[in-house]
Protein backbone atom coordinates (compact mmCIF):
# COMPACT_ATOMS: atom_id res chain seq x y z
CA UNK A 1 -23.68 -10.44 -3.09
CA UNK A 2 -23.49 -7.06 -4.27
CA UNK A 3 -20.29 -5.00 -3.44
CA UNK A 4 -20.79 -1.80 -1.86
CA UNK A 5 -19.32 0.33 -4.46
CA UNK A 6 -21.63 -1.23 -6.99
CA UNK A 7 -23.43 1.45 -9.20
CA UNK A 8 -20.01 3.94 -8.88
CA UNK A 9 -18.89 4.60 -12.06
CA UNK A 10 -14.97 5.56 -11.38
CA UNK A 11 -13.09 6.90 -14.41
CA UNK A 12 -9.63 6.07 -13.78
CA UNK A 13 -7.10 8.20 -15.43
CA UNK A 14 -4.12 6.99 -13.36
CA UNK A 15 -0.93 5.01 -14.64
CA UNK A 16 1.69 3.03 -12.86
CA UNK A 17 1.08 2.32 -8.89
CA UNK A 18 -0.88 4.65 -7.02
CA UNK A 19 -3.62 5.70 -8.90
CA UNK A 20 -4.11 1.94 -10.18
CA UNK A 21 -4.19 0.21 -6.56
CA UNK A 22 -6.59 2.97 -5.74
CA UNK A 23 -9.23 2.27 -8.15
CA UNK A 24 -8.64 -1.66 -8.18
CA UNK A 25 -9.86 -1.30 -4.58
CA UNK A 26 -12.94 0.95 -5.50
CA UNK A 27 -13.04 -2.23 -8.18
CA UNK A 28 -13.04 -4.95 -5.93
CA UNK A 29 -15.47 -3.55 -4.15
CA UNK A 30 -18.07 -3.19 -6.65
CA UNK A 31 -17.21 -0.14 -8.59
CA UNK A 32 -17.64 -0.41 -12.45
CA UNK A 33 -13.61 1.14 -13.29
CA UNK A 34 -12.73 2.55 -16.89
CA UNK A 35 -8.94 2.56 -17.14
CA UNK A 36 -7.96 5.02 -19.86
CA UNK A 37 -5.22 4.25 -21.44
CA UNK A 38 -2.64 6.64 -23.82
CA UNK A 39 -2.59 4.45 -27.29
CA UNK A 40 0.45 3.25 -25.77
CA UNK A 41 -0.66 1.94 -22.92
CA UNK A 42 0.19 2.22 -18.78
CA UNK A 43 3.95 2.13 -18.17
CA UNK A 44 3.62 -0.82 -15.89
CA UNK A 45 2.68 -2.67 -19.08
CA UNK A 46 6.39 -2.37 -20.36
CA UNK A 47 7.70 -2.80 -16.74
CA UNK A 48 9.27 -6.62 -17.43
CA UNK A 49 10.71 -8.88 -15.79
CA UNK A 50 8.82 -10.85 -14.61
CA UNK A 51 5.87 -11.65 -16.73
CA UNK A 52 3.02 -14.23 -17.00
CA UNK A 53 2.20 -15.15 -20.49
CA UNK A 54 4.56 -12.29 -21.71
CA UNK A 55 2.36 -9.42 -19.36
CA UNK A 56 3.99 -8.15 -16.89
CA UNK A 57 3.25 -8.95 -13.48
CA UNK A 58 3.74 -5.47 -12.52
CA UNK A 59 0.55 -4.33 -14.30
CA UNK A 60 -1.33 -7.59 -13.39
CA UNK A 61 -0.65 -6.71 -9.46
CA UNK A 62 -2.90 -3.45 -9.79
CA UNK A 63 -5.50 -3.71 -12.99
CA UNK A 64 -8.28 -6.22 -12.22
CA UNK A 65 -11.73 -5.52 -12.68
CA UNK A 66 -11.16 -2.79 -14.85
CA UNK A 67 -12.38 -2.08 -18.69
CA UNK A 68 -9.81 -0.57 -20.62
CA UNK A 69 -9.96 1.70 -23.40
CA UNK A 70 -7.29 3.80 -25.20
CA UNK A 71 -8.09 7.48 -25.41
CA UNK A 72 -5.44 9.89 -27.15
CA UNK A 73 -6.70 13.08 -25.84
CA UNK A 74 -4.90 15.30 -28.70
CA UNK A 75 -7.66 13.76 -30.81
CA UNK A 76 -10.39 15.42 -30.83
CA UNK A 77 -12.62 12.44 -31.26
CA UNK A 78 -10.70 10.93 -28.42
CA UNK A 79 -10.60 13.80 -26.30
CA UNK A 80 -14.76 14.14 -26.38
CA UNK A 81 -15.04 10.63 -25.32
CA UNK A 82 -13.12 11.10 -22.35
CA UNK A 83 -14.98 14.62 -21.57
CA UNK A 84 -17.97 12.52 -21.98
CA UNK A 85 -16.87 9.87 -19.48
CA UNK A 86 -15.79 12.53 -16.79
CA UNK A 87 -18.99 13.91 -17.07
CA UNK A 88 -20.69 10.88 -16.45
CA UNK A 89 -18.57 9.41 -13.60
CA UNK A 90 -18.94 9.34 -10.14
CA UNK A 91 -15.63 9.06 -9.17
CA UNK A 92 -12.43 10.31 -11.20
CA UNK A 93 -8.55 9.46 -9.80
CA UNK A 94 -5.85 11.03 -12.20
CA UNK A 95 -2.12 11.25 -11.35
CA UNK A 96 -0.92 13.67 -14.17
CA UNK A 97 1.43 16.39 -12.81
CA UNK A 98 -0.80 19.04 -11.08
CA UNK A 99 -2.63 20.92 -13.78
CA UNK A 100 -1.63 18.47 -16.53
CA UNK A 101 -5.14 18.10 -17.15
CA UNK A 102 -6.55 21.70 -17.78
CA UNK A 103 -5.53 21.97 -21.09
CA UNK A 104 -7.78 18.99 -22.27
CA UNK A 105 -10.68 20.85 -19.91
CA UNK A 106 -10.24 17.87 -17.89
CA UNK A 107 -9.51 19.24 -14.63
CA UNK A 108 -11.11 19.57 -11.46
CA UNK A 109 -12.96 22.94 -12.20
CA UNK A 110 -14.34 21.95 -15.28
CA UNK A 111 -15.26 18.84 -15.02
CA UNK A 112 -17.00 19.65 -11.99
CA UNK A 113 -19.26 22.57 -13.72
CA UNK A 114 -21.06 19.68 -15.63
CA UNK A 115 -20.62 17.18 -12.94
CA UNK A 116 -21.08 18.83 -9.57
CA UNK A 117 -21.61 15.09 -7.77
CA UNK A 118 -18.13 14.39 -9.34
CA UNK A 119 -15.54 13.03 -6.80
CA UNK A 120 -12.34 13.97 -8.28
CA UNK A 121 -8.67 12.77 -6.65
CA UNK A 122 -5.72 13.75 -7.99
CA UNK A 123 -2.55 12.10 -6.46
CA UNK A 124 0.82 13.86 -7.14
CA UNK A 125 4.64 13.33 -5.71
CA UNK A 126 4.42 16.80 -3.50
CA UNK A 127 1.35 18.33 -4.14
CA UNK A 128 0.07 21.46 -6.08
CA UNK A 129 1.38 24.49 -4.25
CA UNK A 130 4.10 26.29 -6.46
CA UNK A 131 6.96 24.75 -4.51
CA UNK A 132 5.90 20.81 -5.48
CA UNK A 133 3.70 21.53 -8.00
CA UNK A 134 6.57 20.78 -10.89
CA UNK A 135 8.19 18.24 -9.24
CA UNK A 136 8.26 14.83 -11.17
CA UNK A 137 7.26 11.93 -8.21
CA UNK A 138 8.46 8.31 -8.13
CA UNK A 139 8.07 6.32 -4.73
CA UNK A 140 12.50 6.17 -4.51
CA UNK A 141 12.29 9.75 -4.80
CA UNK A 142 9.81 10.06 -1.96
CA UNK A 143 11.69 7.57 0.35
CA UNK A 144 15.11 9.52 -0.31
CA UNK A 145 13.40 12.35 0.64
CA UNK A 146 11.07 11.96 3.44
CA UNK A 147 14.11 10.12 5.04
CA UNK A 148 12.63 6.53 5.35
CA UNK A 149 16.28 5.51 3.26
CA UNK A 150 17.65 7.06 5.98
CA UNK A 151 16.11 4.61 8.28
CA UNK A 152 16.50 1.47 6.78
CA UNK A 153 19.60 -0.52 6.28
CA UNK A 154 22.67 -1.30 9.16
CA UNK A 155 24.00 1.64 10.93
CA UNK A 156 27.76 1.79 9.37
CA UNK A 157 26.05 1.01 6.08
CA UNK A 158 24.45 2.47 3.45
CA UNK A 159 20.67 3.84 3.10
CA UNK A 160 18.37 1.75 1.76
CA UNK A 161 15.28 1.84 -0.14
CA UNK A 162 12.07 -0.59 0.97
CA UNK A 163 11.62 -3.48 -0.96
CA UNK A 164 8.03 -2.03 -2.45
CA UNK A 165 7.36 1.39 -3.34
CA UNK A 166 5.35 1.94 -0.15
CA UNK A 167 4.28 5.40 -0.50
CA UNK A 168 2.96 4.89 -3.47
CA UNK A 169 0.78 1.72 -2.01
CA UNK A 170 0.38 4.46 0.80
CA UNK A 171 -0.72 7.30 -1.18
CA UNK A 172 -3.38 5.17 -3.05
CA UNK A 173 -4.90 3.79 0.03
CA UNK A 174 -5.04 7.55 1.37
CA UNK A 175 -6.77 8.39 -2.16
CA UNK A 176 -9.08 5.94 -1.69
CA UNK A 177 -10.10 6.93 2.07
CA UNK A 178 -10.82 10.37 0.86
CA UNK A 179 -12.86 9.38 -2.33
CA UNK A 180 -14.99 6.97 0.44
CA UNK A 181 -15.22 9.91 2.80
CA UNK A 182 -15.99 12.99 0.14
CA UNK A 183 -18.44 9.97 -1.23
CA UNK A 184 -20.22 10.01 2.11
CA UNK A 185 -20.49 13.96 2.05
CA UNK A 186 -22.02 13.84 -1.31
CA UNK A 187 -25.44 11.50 0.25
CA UNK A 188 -25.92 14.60 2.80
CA UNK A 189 -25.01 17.88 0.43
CA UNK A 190 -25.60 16.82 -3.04
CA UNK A 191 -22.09 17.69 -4.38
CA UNK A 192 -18.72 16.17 -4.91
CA UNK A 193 -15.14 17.66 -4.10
CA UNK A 194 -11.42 17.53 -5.41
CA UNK A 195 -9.37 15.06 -2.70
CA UNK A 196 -5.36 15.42 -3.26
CA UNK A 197 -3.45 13.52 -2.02
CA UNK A 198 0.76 13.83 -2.61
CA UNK A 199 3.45 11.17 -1.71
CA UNK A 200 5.31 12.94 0.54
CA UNK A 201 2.47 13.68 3.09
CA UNK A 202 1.71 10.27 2.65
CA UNK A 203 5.21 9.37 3.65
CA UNK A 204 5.85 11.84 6.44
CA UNK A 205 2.30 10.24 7.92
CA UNK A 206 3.35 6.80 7.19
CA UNK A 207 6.52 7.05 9.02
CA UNK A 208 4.47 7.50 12.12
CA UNK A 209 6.47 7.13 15.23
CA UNK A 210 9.87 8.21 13.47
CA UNK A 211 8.50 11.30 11.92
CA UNK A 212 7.13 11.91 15.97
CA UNK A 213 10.43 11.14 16.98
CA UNK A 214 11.21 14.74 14.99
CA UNK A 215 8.09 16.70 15.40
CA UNK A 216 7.53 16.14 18.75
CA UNK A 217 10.87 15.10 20.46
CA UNK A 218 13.13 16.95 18.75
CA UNK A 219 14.72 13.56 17.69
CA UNK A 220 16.32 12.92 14.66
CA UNK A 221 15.79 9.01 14.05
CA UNK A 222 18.99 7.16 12.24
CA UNK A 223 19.39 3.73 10.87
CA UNK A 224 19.41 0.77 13.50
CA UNK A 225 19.25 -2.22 10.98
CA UNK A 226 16.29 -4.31 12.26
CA UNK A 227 16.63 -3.02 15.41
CA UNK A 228 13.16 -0.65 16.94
CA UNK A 229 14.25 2.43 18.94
CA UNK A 230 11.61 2.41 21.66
CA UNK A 231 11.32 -1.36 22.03
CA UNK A 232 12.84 -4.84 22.79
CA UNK A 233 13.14 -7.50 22.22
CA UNK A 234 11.68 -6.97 18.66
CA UNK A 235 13.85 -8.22 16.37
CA UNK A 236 15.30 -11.01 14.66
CA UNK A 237 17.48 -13.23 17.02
CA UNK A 238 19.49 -16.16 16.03
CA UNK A 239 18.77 -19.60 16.88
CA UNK A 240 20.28 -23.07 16.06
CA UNK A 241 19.89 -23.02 12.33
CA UNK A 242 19.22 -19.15 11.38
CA UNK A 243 16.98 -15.96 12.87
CA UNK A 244 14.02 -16.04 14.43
CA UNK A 245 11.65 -12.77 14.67
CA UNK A 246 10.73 -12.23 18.11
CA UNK A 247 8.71 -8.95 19.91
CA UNK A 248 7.46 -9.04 23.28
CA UNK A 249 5.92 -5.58 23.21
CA UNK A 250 5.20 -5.61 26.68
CA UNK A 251 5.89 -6.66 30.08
CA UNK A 252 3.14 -9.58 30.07
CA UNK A 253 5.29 -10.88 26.89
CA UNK A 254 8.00 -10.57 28.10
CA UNK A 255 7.52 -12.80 31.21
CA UNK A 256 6.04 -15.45 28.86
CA UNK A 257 8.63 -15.41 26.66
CA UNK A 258 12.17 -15.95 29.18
CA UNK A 259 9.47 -18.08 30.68
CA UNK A 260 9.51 -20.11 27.60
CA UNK A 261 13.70 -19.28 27.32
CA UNK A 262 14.21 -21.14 30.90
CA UNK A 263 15.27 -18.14 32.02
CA UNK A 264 12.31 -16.72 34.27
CA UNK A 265 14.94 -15.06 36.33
CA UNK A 266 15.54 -12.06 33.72
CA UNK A 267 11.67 -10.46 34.00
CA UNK A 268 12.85 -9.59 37.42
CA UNK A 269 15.93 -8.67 36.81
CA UNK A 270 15.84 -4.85 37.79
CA UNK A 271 17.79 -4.25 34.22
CA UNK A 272 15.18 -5.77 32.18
CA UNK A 273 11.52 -5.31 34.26
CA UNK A 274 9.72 -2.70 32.51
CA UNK A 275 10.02 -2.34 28.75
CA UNK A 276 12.18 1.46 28.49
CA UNK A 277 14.82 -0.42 30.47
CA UNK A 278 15.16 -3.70 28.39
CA UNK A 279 15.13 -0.70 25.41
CA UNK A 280 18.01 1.14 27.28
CA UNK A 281 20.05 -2.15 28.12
CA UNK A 282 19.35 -3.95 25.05
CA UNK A 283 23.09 -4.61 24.58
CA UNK A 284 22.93 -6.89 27.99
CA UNK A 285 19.72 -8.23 27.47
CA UNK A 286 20.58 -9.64 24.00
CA UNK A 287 22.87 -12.17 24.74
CA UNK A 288 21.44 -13.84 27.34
CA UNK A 289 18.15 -14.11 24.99
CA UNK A 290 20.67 -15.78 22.43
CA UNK A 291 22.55 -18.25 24.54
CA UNK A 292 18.89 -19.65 25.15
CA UNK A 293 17.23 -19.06 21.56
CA UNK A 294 20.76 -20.86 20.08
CA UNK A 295 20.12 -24.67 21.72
CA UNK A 296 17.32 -25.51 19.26
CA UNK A 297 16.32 -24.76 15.69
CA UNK A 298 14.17 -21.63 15.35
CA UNK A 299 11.06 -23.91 14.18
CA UNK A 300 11.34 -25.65 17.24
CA UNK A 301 11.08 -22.29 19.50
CA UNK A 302 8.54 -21.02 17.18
CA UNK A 303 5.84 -23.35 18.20
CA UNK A 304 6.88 -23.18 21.50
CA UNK A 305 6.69 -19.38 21.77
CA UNK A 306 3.68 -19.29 19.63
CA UNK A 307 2.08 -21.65 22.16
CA UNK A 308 3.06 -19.20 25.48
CA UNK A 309 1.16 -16.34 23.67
CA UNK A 310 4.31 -14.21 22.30
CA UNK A 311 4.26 -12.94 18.61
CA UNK A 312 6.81 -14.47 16.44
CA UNK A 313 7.53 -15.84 13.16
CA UNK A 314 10.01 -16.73 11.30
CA UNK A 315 11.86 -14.63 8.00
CA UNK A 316 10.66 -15.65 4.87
CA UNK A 317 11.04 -15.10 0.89
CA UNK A 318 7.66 -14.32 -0.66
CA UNK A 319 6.47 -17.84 -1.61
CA UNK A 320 6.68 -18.32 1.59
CA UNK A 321 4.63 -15.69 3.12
CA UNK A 322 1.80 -16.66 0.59
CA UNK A 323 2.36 -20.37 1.77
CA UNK A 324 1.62 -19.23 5.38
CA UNK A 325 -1.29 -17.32 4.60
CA UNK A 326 -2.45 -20.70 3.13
CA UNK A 327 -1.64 -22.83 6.04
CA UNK A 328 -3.97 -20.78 8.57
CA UNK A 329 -6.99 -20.14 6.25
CA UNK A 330 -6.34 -17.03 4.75
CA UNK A 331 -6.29 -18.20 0.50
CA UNK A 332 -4.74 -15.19 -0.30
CA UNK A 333 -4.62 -15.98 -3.77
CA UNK A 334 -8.07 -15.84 -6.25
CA UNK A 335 -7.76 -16.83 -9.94
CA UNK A 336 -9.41 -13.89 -12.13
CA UNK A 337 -9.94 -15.68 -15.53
CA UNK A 338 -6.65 -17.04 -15.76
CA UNK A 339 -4.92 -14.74 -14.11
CA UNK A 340 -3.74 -15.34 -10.24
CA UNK A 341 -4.34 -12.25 -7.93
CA UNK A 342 -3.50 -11.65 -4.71
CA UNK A 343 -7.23 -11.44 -2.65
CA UNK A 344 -7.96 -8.00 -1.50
CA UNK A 345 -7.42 -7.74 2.42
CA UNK A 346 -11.10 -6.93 2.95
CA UNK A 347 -13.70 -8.85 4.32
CA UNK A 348 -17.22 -7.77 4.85
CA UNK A 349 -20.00 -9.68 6.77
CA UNK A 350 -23.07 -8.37 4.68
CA UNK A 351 -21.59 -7.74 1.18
CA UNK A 352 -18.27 -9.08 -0.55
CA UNK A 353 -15.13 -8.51 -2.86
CA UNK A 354 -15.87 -9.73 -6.25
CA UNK A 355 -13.42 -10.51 -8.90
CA UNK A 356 -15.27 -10.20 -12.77
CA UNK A 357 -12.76 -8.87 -15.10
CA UNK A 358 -8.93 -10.27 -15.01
CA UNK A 359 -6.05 -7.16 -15.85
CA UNK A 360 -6.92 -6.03 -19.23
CA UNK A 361 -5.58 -5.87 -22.07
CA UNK A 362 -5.00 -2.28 -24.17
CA UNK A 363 -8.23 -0.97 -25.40
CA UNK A 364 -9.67 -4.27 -24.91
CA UNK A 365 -13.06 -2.22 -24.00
CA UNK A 366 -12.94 0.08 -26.46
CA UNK A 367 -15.06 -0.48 -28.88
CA UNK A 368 -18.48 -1.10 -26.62
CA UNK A 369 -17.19 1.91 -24.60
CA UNK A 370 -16.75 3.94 -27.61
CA UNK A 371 -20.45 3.49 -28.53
CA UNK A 372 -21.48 3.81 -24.70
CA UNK A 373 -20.50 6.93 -24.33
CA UNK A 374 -21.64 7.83 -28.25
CA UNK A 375 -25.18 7.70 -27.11
C-alpha cells in the first residue's frame, strides 16, 4: 500500500536528532526525503560508540528511507543544486541557527518567492526572537534549563539528565505535527508557511503537569526520585527478589490491587480511600503495600496484578523492553536492507509504514540526484 505522504518531496537540511527523526517519520510514511549532507557528513555519523558494521548506531536510529547527497553550499555548483531542490520540494526541515540560511538565499523568504506551496520548518534550541535567536541548542542544555534536571534524580541528590535527549525527540515530533497541519492548509489556500518550532517550548509543553504545577499553582515542582507528586501508589515497590512498578491511578485500582495484596481492609481505610489522601499519606501507605509485595518474587505478583486489571510491569534494561514488545505481538524491530530499525509506532488501517532505503551512506545519492535536479 501506498503511504500517505507518498508524492511529498521533503528536502531535509537537518543534522543530528531533531530534524532527522522528523523527516524519517515524513519517510516512513511515504515521503520521498533528500538528506543533504556537508561533504563531511551529519555529526551523528562520527557519534561512536556503539556502531554496527563500523556506523554508528546513533545515525542509523534516525536516517532510513532517506537519499543522501553531499552539498557544500560555498560552492557555487553545490549551492545551485540545493536552491534547485528547495525550489522543487514540498516540504523543507532545516535546524541551522535562526537565519543561518539567508546568506545561501536559502531561507524561508526566499525560498518561498519561487516556491509559494513550500512548507518550510525550521527547529532551533530557543527560537528566533533576538533573546534566543544566538543561542547554540543541545537537548542537555534544554533539560538544564527548562528544569526537567531539576526533576529527575533522588531528592538529597544530584540533578539528573534523562536517559534520551527527549526534547529533541519532542521537538521533532512537534515539527512534524506542524508540517502535517500547514500541509493540510496548503489543499484549501494554495500556499505553504514557515512552522518553528524551538526546544525549549517543546520542553516547557512536554513537562506538562510540572510546568502546571508553576503556571497555574504557583508550585515550584522539586525532585522526588521515582516518586509522582499528585499520585500513589505509582512507583516502583520492592518485592521478594527486586522492584516492581506499580500505579493504581484510581480508586477502582486501587481496590483491585490491596485486593490482590490480601489486604482489602486498606481501600477503606479512611487514610487511604480516595486517591489525594493515599498522595498525602503516602509515607503510611507504603509500608503496608511492602510487607505484602515482599512475600513473593515480583514476577509472581506481576501476573497476579496484571490478571486483577492494575497496570504494572516490571524495570527493565533495553533488550528487555524490545523482548516484551516481542512477547505480546508488537515486532518492534524491521530489518531495512541489513540494517535493524526500530518499527515506527504508527499503524494505519487503510495505508502503511514502508521501509525502502536502509540509513545511507554519505552522498550515496549523489550522483542520480545531481543529474535530477540538472534537468
Amino acid at each position: 500500500m501506498k503511504g500517505p505522504l507518498s508524492g511529498l518531496l521533503v528536502a531535509d537540511f537537518s543534522r543530528i536528532l531533531a530534524g532527522p527523526y522528523a523527516t524519517m517519520l515524513l519517510a516512513d510514511l511515504g515521503a520521498d526525503v533528500v538528506k543533504v549532507e556537508s561533504p563531511g557528513g551529519d555529526d551523528t555519523r562520527s557519534w561512536q560508540p556503539p556502531v554496527r558494521d563500523g556506523i554508528s548506531t546513533y545515525y542509523l536510529a534516525v536516517n532510513r528511507n532517506k537519499r543522501s547527497i553531499a552539498l557544500d553550499l560555498k560552492d557555487p555548483a553545490d549551492l545551485v543544486a540545493a536552491q534547485e531542490l528547495a525550489r522543487r520540494a514540498d516540504v523543507l526541515v532545516e535546524n541551522f541557527r535562526p537565519a543561518g540560511l539567508a546568506r545561501f538565499g536559502l531561507d524561508y523568504e526566499t525560498v518561498a518567492e519561487g516556491n509559494p506551496g513550500l512548507i518550510y520548518a525550521s527547529i532551533s534550541g530557543f527560537g528566533s526572537g533576538p533573546g534566543g535567536a544566538e543561542l547554540p541548542g543541545y537537548d542537555l542544555i534544554v533539560q538544564a534549563i527548562s528544569g526537567l534536571m531539576s526533576l529527575t534524580g533522588a531528592p538529597e541528590g544530584e540533578p539528573f539528565r534523562a536517559g534520551i535527549s527527549v526534547f529533541d525527540v519532542m521537538a521533532g515530533l512537534h515539527a512534524t505535527i506542524g508540517v502535517l497541519s500547514a500541509l493540510n492548509l496548503r489543499h484549501e489556500t494554495g500556499r505553504g508557511q514557515h512552522v518553528e518550532v524551538n526546544l525549549l517550548s517543546s520542553a516547557l509543553s512536554g513537562l506538562v503537569n510540572q510546568s502546571s504545577a508553576y503556571v497555574a499553582g504557583g508550585v515550584v515542582p522539586l525532585r522526588m526520585g521515582n516518586s509522582h507528586p499528585s499520585l500513589f501508589p505509582y512507583e516502583p515497590l520492592p518485592c521478594a527478589d527486586g522492584d516492581l512498578i506499580i500505579t493504581a491511578g484510581n480508586n477502582g485500582q486501587f481496590r483491585k490491587l490491596v485486593e490482590v495484596l490480601g489486604v482489602p481492609e486498606l481501600a477503606d481505610d479512611p487514610r487511604f480511600d480516595r486517591n489525594e489522601k493515599r498522595t498525602a499519606h503516602r509515607d503510611e501507605l507504603r509500608p503496608l503495600l511492602v510487607a505484602r509485595l515482599m512475600t513473593r518474587t515480583k514476577l509472581e505478583w506481576f501476573r497476579d496484578i496484571i490478571a486483577a486489571g492494575v497496570p504494572c510491569g516490571p524495570i527493565n534494561t533495553v533488550d528487555g523492553g524490545v523482548a516484551f514488545a516481542e512477547d505480546i505481538g508488537l515486532d518492534p524491530v524491521v530489518t531495512v536492507g541489513e540494517i535493524p530499525t526500530v518499527r515506527n509506532p504508527i499503524t494505519f488501517s487503510d495505508s502503511a509504514a514502508s521501509y525502502r532505503l536502509p540509513p545511507p551512506e554519505l552522498d550515496e545519492h549523489g550522483a542520480e540526484l545531481r543529474k535530477w535536479l540538472s534537468e
